[in-house]
N, C-alpha and C. Protein backbone atom coordinates (compact mmCIF):
# COMPACT_ATOMS: atom_id res chain seq x y z
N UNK A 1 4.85 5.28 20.62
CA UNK A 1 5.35 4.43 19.55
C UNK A 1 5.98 5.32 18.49
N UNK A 2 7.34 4.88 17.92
CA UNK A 2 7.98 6.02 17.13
C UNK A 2 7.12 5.46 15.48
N UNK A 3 7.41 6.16 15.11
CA UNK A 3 6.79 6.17 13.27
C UNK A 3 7.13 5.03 12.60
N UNK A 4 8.54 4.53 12.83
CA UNK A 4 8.56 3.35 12.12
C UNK A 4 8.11 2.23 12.72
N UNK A 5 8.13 2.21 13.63
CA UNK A 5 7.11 0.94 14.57
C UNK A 5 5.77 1.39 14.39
N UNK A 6 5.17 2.23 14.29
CA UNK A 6 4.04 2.68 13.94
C UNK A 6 3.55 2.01 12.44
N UNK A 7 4.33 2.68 11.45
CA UNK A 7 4.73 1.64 10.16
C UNK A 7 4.68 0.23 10.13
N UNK A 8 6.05 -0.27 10.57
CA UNK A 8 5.66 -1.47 10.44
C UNK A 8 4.28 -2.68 11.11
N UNK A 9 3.64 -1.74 12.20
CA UNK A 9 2.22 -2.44 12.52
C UNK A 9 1.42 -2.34 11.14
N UNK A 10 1.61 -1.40 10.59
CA UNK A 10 -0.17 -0.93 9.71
C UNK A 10 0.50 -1.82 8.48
N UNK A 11 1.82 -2.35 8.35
CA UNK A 11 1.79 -3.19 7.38
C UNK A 11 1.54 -4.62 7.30
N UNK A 12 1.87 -4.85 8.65
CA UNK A 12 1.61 -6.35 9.17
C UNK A 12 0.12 -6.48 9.53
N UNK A 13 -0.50 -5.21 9.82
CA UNK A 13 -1.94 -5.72 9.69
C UNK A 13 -2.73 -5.38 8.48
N UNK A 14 -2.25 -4.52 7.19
CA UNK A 14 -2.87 -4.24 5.93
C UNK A 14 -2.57 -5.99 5.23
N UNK A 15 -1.52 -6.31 5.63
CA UNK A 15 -0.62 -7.96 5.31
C UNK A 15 -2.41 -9.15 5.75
N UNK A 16 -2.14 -8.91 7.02
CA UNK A 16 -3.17 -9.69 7.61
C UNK A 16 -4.53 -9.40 6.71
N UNK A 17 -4.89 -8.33 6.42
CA UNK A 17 -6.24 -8.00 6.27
C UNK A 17 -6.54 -8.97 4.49
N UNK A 18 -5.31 -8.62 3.92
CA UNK A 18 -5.09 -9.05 2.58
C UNK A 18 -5.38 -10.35 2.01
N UNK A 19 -4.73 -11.28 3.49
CA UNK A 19 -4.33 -12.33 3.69
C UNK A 19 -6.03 -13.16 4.03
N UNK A 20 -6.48 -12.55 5.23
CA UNK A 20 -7.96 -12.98 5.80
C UNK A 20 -8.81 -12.87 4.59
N UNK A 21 -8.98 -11.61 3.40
CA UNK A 21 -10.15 -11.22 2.83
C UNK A 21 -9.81 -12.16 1.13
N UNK A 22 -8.75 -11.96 0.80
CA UNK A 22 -7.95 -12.38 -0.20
C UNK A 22 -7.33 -14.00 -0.31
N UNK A 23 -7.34 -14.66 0.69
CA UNK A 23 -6.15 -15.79 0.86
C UNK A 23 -4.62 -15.86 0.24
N UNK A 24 -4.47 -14.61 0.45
CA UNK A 24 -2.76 -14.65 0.10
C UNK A 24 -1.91 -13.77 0.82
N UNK A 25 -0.79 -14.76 1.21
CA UNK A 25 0.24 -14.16 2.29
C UNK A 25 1.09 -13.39 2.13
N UNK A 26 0.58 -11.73 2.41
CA UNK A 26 1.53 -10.76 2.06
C UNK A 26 2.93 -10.99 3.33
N UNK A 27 4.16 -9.82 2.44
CA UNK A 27 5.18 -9.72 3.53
C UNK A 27 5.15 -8.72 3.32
N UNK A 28 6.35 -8.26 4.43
CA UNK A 28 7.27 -6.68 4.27
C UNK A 28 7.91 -7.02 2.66
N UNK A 29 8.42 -5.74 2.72
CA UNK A 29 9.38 -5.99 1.54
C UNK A 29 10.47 -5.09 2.43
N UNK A 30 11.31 -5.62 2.74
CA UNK A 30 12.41 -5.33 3.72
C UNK A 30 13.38 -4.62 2.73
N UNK A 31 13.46 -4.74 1.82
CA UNK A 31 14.39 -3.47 0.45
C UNK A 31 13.70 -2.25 0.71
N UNK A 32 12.62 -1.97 1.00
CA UNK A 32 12.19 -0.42 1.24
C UNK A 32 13.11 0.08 2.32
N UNK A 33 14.19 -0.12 3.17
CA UNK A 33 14.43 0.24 4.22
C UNK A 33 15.64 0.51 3.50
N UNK A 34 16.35 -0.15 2.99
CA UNK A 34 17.60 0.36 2.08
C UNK A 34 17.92 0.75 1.01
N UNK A 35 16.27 0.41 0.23
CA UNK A 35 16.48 1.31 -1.14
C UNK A 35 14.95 2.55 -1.35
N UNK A 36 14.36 2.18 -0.20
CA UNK A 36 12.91 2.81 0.13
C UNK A 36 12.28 2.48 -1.84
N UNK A 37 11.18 2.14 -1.03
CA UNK A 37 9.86 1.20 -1.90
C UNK A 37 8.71 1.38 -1.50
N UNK A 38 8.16 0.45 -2.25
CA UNK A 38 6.80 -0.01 -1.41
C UNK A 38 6.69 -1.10 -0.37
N UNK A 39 5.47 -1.24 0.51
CA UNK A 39 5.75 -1.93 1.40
C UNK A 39 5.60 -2.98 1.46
N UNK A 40 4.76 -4.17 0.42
CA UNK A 40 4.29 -5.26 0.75
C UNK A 40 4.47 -5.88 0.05
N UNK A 41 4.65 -7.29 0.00
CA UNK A 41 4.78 -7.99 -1.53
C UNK A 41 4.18 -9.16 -1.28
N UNK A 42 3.93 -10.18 -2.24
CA UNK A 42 3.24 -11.54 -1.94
C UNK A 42 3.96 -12.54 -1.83
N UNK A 43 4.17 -13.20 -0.94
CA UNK A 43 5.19 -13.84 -0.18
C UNK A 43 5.85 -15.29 -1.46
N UNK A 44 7.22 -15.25 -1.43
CA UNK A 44 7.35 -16.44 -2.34
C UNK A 44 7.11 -17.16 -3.21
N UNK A 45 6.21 -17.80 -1.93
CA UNK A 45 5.74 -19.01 -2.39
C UNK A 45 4.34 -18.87 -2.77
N UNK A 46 3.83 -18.06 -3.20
CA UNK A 46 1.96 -17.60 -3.10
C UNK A 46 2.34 -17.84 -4.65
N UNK A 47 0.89 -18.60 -5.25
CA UNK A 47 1.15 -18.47 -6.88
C UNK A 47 -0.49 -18.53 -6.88
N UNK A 48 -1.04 -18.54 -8.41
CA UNK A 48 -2.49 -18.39 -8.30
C UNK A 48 -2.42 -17.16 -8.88
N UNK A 49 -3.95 -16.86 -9.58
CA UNK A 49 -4.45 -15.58 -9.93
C UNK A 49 -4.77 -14.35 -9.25
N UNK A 50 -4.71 -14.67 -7.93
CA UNK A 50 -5.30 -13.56 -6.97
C UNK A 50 -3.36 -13.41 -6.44
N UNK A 51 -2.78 -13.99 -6.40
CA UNK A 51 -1.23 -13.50 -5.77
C UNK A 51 -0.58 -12.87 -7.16
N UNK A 52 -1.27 -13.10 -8.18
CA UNK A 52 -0.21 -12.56 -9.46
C UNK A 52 -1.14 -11.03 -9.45
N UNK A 53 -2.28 -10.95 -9.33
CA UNK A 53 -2.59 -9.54 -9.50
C UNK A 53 -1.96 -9.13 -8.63
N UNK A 54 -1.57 -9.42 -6.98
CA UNK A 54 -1.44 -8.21 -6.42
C UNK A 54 0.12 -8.24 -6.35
N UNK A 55 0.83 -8.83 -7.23
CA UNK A 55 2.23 -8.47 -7.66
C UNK A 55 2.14 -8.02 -8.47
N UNK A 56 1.58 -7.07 -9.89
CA UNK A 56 1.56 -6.54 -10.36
C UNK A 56 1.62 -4.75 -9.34
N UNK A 57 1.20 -4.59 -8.30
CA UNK A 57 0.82 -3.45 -7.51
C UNK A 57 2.09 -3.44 -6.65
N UNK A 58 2.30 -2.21 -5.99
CA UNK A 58 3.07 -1.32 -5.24
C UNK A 58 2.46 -0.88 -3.97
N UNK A 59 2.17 -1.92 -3.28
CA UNK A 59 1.80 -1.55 -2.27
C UNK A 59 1.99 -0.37 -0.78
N UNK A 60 1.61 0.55 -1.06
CA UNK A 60 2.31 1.66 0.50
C UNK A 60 0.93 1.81 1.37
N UNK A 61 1.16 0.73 2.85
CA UNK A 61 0.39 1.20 3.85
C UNK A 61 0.84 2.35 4.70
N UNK A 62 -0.47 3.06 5.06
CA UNK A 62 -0.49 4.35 5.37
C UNK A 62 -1.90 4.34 7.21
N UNK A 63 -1.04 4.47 8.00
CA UNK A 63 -1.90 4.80 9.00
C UNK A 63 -1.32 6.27 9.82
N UNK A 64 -2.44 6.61 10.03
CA UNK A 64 -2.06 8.05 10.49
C UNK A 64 -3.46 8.61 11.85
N UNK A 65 -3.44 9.61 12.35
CA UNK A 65 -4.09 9.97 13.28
C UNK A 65 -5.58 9.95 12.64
N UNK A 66 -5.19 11.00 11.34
CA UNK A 66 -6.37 11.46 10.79
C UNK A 66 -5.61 12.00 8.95
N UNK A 67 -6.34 11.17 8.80
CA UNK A 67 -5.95 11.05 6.50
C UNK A 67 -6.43 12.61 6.05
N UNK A 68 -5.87 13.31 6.04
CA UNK A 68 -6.16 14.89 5.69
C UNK A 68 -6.54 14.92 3.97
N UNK A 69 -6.48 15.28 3.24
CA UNK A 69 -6.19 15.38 1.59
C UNK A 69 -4.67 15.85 1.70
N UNK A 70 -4.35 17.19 2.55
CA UNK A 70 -3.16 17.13 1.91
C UNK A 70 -2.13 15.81 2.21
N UNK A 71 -2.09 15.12 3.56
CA UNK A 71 -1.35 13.87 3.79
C UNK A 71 -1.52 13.05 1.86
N UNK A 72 -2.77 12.81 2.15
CA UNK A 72 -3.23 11.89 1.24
C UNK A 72 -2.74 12.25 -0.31
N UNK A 73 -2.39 13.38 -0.63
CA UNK A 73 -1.69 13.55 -1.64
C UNK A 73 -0.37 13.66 -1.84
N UNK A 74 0.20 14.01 -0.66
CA UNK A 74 1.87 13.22 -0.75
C UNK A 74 1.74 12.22 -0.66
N UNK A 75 1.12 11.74 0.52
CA UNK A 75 1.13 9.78 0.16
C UNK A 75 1.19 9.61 -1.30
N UNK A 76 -0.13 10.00 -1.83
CA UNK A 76 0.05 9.42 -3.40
C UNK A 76 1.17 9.32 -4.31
N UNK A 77 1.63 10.98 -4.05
CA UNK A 77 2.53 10.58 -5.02
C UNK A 77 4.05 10.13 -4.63
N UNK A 78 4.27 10.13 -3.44
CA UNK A 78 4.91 8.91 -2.48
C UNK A 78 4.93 7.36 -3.57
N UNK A 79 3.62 7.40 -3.15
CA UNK A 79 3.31 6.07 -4.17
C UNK A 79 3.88 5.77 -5.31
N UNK A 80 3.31 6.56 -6.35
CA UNK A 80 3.33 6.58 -7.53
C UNK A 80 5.02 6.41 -7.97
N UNK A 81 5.58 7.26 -7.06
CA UNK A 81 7.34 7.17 -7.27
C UNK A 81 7.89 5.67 -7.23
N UNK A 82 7.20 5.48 -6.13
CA UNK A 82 7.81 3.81 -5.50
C UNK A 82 7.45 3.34 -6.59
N UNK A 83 6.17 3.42 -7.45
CA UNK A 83 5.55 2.22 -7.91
C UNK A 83 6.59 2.64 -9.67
N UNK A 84 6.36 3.96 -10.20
CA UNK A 84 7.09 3.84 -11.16
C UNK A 84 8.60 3.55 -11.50
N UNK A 85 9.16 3.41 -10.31
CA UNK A 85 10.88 2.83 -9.52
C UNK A 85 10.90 1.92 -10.36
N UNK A 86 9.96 0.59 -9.95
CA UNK A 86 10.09 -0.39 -10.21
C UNK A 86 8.71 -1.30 -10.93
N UNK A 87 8.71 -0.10 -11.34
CA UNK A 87 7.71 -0.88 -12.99
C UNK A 87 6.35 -1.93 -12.18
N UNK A 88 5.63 -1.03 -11.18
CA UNK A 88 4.57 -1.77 -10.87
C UNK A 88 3.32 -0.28 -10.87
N UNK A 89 2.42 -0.70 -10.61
CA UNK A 89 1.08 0.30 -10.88
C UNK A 89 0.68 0.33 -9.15
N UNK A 90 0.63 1.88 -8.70
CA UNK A 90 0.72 2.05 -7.54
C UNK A 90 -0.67 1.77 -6.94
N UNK A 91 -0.61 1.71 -5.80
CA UNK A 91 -1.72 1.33 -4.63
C UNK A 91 -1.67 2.20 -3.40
N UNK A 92 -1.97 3.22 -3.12
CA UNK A 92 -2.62 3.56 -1.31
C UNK A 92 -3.14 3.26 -0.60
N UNK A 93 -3.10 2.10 0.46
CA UNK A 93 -3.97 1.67 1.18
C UNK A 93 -3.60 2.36 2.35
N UNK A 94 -5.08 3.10 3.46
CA UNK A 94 -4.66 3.84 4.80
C UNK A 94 -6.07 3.42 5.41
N UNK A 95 -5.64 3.83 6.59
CA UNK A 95 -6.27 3.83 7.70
C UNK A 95 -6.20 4.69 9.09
N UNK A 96 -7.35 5.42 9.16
CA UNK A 96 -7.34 6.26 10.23
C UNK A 96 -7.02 5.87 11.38
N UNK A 97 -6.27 6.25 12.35
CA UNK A 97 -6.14 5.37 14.31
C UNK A 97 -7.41 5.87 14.54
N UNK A 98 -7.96 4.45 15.28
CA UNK A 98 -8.88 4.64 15.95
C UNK A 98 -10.45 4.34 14.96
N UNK A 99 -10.28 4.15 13.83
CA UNK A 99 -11.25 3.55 13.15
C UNK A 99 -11.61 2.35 13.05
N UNK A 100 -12.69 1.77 13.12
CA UNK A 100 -12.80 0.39 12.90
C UNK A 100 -13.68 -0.14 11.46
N UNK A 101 -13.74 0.47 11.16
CA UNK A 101 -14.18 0.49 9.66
C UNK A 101 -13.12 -0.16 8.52
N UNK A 102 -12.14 -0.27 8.78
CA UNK A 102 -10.98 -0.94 7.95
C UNK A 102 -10.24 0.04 7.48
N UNK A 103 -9.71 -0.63 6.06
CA UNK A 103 -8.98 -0.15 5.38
C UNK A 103 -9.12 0.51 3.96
N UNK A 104 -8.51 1.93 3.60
CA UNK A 104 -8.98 2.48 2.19
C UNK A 104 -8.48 1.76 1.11
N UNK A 105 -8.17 1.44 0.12
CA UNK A 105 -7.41 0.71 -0.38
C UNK A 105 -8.33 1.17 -1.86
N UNK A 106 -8.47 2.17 -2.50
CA UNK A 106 -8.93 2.82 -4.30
C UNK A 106 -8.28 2.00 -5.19
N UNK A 107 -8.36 0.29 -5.37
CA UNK A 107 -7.30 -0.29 -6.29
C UNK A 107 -7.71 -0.17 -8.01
N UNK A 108 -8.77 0.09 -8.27
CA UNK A 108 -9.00 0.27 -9.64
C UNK A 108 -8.35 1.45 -9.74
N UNK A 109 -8.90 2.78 -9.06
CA UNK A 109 -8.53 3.75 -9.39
C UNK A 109 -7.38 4.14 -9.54
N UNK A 110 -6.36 3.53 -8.60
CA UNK A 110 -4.53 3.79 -8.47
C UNK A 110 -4.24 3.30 -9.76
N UNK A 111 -4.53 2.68 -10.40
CA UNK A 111 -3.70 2.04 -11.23
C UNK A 111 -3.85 2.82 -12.98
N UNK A 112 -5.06 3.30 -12.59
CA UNK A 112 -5.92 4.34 -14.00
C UNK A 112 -5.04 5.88 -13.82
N UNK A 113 -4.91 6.08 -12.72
CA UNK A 113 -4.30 7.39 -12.50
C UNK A 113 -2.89 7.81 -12.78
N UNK A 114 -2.06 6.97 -11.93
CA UNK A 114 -0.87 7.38 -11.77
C UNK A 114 -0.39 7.71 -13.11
N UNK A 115 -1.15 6.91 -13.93
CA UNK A 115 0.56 6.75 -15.59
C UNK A 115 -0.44 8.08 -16.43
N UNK A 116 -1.66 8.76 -15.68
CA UNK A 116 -1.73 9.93 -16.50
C UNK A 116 -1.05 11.49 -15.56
N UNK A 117 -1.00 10.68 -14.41
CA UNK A 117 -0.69 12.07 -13.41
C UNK A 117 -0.90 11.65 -12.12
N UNK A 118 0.01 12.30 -11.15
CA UNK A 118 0.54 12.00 -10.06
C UNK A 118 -0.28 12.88 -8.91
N UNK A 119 -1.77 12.96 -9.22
CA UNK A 119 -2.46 14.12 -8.10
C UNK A 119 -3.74 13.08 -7.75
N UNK A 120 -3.81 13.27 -6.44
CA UNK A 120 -5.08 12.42 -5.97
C UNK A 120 -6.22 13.09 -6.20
N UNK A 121 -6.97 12.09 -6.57
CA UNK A 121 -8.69 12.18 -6.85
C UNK A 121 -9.42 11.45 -5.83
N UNK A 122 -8.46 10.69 -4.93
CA UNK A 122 -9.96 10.72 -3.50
C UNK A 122 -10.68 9.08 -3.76
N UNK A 123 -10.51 8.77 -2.51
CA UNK A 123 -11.59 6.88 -2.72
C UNK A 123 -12.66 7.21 -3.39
């Protein structure tokens, strides 16, 4: 499986996971491909208190073999770029292949960090 098909699974199932635990229907955000972003957004038509927080966030799913620190700190500040682009407070959500434990997703913490500094401190 090449990387971006690789990609677009871990977003359609970080989407799903969001969707099952949360009740709100994430999408792609299909502008990351031509203006590169973040990956997920809350679909349309989703309104409510739980779809407005997580439009406030910058979502970038992240699946990989194995989440190293150093991966995990370009991811971040991967993130943080996307998210300060466009005036939202960033989010890392990843997941190891082959884990069944879920998904990382530090959402208090992303959002405390980024606007003092762009270096990961770890779930």
């Amino acid at each position: 499986m090449n990387s971006r098909a690789k990609g677009a699974d871990a977003e359609r199932e970080l989407a799903r996971v969001i969707r099952d635990h949360l009740g709100v229907r994430m999408v792609r955000n299909l502008e990351q491909y031509r203006r590169g972003g973040h990956d997920l957004v809350p679909h349309e038509d989703e309104t409510g208190p739980v779809a407005a927080v997580l439009g406030r966030y910058a979502i970038e799913a992240k699946r990989y073999a194995k989440a190293s620190q150093h991966l995990l700190k370009g991811w971040w500040a991967e993130t943080c770029v996307q998210a300060e682009r466009v005036g939202l407070l960033p989010c890392l959500c990843y997941r190891e292949d082959g884990r069944t434990g879920g998904w990382c997703c530090p959402w208090l913490r992303c959002g405390r960090t980024c606007r003092r500094r762009r270096e990961w401190i770890g779930p």
